[in-house]
C-alpha atoms as a PDB file:
ATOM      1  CA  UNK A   1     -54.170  -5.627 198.996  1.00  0.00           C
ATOM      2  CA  UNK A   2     -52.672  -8.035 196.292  1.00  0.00           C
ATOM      3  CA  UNK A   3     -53.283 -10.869 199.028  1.00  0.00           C
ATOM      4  CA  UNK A   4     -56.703 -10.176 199.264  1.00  0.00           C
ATOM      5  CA  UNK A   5     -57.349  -9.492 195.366  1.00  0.00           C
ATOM      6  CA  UNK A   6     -55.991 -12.861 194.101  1.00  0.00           C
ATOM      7  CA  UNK A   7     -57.515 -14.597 197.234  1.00  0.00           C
ATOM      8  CA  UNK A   8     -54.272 -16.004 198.397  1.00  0.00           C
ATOM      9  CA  UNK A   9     -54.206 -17.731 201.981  1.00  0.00           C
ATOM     10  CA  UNK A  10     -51.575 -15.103 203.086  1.00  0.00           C
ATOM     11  CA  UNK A  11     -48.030 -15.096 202.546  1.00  0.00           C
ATOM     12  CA  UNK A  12     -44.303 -17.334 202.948  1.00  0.00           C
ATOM     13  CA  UNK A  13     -41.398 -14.914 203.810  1.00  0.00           C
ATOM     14  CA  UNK A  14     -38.497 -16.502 202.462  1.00  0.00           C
ATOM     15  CA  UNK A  15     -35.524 -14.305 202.832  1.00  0.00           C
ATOM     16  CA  UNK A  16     -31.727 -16.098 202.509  1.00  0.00           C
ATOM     17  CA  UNK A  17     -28.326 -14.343 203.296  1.00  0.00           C
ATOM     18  CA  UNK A  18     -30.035 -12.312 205.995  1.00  0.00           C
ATOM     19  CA  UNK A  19     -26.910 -10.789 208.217  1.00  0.00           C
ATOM     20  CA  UNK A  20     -26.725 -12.386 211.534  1.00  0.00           C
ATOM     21  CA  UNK A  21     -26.347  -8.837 213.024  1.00  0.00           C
ATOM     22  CA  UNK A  22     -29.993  -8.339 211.290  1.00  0.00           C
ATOM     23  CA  UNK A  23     -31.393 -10.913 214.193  1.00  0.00           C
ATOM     24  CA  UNK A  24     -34.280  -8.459 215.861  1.00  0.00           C
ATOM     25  CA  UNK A  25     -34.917  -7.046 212.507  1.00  0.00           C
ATOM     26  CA  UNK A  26     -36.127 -10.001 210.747  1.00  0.00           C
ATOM     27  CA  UNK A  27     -37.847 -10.722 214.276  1.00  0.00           C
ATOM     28  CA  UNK A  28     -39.635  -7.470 214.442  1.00  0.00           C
ATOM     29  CA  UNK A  29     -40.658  -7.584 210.601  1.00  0.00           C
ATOM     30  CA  UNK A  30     -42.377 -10.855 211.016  1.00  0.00           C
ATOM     31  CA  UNK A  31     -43.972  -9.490 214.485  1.00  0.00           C
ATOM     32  CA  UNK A  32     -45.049  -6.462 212.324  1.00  0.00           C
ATOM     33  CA  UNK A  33     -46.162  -8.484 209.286  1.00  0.00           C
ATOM     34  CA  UNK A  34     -48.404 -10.835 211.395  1.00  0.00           C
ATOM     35  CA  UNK A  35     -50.331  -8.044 213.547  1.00  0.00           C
ATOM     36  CA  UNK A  36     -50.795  -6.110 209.798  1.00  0.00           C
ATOM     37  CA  UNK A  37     -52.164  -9.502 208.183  1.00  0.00           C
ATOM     38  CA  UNK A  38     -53.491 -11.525 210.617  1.00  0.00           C
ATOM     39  CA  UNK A  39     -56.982  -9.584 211.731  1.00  0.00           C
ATOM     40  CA  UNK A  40     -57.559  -9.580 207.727  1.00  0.00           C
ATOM     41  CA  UNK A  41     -57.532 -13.543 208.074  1.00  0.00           C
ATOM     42  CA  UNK A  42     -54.406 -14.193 206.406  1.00  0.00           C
ATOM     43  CA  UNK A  43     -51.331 -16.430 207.212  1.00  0.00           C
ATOM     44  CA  UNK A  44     -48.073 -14.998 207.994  1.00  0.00           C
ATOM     45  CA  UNK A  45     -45.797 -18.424 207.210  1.00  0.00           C
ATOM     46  CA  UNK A  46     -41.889 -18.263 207.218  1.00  0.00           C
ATOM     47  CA  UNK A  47     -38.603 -20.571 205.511  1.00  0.00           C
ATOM     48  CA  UNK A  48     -35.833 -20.669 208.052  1.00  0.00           C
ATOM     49  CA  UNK A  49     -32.032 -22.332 207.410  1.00  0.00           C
ATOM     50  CA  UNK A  50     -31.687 -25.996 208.796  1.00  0.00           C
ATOM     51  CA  UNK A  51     -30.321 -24.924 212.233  1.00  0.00           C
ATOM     52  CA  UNK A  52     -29.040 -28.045 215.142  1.00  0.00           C
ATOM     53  CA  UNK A  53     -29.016 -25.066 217.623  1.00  0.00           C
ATOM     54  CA  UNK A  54     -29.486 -21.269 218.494  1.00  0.00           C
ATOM     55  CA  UNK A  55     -26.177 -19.537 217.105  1.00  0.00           C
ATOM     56  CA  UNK A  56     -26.840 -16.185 216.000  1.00  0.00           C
ATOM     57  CA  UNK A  57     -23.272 -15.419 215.490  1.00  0.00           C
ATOM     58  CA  UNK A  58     -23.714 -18.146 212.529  1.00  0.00           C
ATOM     59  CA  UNK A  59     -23.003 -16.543 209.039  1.00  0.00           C
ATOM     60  CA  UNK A  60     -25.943 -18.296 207.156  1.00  0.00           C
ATOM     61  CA  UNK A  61     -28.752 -19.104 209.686  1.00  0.00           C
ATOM     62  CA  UNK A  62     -28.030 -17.024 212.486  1.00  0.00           C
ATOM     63  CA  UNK A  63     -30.428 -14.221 212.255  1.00  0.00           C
ATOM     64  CA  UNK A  64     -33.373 -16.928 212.239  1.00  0.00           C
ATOM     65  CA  UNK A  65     -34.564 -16.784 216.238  1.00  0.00           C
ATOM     66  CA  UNK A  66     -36.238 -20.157 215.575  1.00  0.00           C
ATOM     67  CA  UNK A  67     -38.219 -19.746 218.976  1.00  0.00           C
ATOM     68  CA  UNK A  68     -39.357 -16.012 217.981  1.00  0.00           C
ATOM     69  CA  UNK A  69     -40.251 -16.850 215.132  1.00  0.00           C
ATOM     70  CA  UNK A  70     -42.584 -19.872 216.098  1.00  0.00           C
ATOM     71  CA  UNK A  71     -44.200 -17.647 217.978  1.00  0.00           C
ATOM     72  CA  UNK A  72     -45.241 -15.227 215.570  1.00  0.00           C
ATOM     73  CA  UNK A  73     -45.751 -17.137 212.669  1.00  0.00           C
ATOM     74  CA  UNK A  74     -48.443 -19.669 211.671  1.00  0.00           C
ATOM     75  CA  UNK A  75     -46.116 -21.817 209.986  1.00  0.00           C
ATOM     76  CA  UNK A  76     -42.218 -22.279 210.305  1.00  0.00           C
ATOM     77  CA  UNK A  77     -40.718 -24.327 207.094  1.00  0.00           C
ATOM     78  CA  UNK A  78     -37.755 -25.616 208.489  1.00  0.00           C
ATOM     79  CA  UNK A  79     -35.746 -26.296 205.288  1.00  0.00           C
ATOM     80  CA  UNK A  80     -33.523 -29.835 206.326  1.00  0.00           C
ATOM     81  CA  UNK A  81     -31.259 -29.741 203.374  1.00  0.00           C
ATOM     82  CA  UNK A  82     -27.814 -28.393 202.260  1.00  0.00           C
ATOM     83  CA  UNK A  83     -26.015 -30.720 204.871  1.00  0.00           C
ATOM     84  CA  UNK A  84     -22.761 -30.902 202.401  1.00  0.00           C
ATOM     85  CA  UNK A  85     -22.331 -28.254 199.918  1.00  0.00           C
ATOM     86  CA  UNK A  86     -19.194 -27.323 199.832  1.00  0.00           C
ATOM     87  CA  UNK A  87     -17.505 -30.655 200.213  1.00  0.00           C
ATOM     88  CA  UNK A  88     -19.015 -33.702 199.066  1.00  0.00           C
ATOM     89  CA  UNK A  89     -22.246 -35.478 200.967  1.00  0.00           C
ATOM     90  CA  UNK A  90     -25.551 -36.471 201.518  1.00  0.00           C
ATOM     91  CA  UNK A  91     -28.013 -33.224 200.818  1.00  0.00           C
ATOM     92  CA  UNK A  92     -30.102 -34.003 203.902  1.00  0.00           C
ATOM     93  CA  UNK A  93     -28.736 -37.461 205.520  1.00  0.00           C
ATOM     94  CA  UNK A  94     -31.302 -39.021 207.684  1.00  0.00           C
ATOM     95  CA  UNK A  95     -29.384 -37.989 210.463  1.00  0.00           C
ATOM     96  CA  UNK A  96     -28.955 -34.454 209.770  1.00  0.00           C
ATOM     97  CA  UNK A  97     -32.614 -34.120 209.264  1.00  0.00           C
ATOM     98  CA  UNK A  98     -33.534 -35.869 212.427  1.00  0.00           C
ATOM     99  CA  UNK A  99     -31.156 -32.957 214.323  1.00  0.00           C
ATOM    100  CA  UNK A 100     -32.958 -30.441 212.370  1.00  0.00           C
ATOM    101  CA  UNK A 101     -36.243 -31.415 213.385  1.00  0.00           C
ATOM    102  CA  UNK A 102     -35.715 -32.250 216.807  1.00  0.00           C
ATOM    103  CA  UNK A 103     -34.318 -28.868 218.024  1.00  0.00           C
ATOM    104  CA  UNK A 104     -36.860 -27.109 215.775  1.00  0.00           C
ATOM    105  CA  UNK A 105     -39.310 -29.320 217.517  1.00  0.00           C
ATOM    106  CA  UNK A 106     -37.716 -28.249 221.002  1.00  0.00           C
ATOM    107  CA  UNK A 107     -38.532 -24.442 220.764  1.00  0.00           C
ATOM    108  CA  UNK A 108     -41.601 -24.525 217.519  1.00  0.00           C
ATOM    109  CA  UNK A 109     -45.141 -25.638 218.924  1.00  0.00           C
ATOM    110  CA  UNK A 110     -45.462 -28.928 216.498  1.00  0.00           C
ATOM    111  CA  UNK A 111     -48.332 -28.199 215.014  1.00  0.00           C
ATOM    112  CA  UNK A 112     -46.509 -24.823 213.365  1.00  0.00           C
ATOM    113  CA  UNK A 113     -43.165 -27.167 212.053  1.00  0.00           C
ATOM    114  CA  UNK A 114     -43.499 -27.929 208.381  1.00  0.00           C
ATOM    115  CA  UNK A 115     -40.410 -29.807 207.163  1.00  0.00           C
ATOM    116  CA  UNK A 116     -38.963 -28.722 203.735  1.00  0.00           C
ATOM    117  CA  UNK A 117     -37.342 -30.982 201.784  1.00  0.00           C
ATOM    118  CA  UNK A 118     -34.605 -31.195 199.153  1.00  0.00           C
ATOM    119  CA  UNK A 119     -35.986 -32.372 195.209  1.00  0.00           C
ATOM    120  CA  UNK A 120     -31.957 -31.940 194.055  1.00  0.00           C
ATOM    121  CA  UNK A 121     -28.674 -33.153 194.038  1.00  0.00           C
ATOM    122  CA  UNK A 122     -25.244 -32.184 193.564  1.00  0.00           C
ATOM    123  CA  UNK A 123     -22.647 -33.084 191.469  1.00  0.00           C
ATOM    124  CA  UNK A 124     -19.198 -32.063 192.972  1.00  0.00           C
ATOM    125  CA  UNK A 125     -15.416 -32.696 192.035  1.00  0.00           C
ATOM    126  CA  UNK A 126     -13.370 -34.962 194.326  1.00  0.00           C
ATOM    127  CA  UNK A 127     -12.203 -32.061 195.461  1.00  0.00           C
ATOM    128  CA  UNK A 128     -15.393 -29.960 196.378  1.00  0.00           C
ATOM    129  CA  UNK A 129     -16.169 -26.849 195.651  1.00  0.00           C
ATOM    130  CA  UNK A 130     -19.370 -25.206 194.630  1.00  0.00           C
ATOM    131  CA  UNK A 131     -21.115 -28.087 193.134  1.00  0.00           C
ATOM    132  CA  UNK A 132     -23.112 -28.282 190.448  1.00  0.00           C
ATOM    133  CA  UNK A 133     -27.137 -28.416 191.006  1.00  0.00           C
ATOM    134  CA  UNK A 134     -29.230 -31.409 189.770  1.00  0.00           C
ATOM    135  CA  UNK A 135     -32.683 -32.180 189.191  1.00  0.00           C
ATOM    136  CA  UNK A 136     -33.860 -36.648 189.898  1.00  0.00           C
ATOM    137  CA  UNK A 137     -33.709 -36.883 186.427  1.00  0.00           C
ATOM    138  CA  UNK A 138     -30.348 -35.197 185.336  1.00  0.00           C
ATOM    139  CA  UNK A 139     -28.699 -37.381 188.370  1.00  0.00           C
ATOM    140  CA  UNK A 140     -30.127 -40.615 186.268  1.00  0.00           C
ATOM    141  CA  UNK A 141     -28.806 -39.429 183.163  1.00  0.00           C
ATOM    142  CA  UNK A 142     -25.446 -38.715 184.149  1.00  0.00           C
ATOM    143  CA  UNK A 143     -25.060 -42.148 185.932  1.00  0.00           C
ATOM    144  CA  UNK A 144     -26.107 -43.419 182.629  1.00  0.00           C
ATOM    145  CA  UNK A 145     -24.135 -41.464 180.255  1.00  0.00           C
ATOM    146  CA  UNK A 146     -21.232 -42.124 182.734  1.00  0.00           C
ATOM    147  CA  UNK A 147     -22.443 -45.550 183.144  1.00  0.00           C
ATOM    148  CA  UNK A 148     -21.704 -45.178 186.848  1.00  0.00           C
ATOM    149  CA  UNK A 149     -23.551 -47.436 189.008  1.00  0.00           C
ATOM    150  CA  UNK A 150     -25.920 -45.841 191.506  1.00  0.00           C
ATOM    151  CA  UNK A 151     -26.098 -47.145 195.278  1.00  0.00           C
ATOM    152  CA  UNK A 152     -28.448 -46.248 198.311  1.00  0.00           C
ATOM    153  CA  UNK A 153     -26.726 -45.353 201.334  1.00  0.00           C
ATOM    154  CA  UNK A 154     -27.992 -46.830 204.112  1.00  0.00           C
ATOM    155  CA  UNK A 155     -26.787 -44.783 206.512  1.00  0.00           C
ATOM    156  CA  UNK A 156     -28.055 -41.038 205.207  1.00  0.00           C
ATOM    157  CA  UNK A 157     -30.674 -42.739 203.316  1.00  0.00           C
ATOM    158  CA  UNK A 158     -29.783 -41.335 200.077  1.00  0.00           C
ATOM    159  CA  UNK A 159     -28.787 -42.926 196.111  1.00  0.00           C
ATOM    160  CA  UNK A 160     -25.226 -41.720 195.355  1.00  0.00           C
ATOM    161  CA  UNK A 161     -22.573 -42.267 192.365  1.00  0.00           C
ATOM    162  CA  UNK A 162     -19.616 -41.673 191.450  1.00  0.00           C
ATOM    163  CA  UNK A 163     -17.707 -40.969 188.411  1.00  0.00           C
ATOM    164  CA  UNK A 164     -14.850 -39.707 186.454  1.00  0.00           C
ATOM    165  CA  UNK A 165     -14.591 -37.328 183.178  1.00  0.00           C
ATOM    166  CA  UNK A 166     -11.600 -35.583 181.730  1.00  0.00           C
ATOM    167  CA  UNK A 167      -8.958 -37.406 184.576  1.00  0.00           C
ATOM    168  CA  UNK A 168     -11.437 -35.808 187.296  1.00  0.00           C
ATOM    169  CA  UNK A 169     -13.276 -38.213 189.598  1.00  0.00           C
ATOM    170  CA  UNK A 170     -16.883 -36.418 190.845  1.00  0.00           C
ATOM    171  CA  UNK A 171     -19.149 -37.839 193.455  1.00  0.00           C
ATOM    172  CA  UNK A 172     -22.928 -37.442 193.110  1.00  0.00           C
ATOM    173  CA  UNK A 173     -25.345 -37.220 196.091  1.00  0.00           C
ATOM    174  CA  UNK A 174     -29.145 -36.866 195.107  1.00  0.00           C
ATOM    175  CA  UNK A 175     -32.674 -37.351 196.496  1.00  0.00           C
ATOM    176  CA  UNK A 176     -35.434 -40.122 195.352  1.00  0.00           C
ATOM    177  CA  UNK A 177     -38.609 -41.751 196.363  1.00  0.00           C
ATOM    178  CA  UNK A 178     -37.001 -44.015 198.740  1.00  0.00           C
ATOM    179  CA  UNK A 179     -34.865 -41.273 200.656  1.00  0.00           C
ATOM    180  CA  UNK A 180     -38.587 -39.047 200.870  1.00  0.00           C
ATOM    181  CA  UNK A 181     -39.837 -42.321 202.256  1.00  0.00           C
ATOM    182  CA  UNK A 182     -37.463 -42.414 204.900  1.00  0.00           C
ATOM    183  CA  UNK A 183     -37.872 -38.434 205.119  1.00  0.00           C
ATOM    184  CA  UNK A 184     -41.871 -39.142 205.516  1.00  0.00           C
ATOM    185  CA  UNK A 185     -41.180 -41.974 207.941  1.00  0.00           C
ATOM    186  CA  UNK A 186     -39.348 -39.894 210.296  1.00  0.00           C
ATOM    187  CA  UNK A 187     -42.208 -37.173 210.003  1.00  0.00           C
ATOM    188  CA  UNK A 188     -44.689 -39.645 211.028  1.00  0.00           C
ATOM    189  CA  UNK A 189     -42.477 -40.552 213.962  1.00  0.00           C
ATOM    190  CA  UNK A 190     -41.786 -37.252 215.338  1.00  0.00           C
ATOM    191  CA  UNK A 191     -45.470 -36.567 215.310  1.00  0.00           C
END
């Protein structure tokens, strides 16, 4: 009903954490969802956890049947980020997002894969840990206040830094317009 009042195009499940054991659930709720919202002319669209293969023993993205899921939904947003989080990395190297969109690509008709794509970065210790979250334009400020000097990584096609404060050395990974270039290119490629 609150669809239809405000007009909305229908509706993005975006559930995180789900339980792997939870699998045919989130399945069957999506199935559900989609024969409930669909005759009314609505979308039933749906965020799933970068995945680089079916596991659904996997802690974080294993109750997301990417292949189900395609099937019932109008849109999958496959989100291609998180790479490193608890040790230090790229968010979503080149690479990593490449994997991510070719297996989703394997098993989701294309024309239902929408990638999502990291507008963050992380600041972690040397050590890892759970880093701390950054927007583009804290990451620039802290290389300047720092006066660290930042560099694009070829490679994962992403600006890093590093830096040290209080006898702790921290290593920076972010996102820019050159790394959503690259991001876009590969888009384009993969059709």
């Amino acid at each position: 009903a609150m669809l239809q009042q405000f007009q909305f195009a229908g509706v993005n499940i975006d559930f995180e954490f789900v339980p792997p054991a939870d699998r045919p659930y989130l399945t069957a709720f999506m199935t559900e969802l989609a024969a409930r919202l669909r005759p009314a002319g609505l979308l039933v669209t749906i965020s799933v956890p970068a995945q680089l293969e079916d596991n659904p023993r996997h802690p974080f993205s294993g109750a997301f049947d990417y292949p189900a899921l395609g099937t019932v939904s109008d849109q999958v947003y496959v989100l291609a980020y998180d790479e490193h989080f608890a040790l230090p990395g790229p968010i979503a190297s080149i690479s990593f997002v490449r994997q991510v969109l070719t297996y989703a690509l394997s098993v989701i008709p294309v024309n239902r894969v929408k990638l999502g794509m990291p507008v963050y970065g992380y600041d972690w210790p040397e050590t890892g840990g759970i880093p701390r979250t950054l927007s583009y334009n804290q990451a620039i400020a802290l290389a300047q206040r720092t006066g660290a000097t930042i560099r694009y990584d070829e490679q994962a096609q992403a600006p890093t830094f590093e830096y040290t404060e209080n006898g702790v050395r921290h290593i920076v990974w972010f996102e820019n317009a050159r790394s959503f270039v690259a991001k876009f290119s590969l888009v384009r490629e993969l059709g």
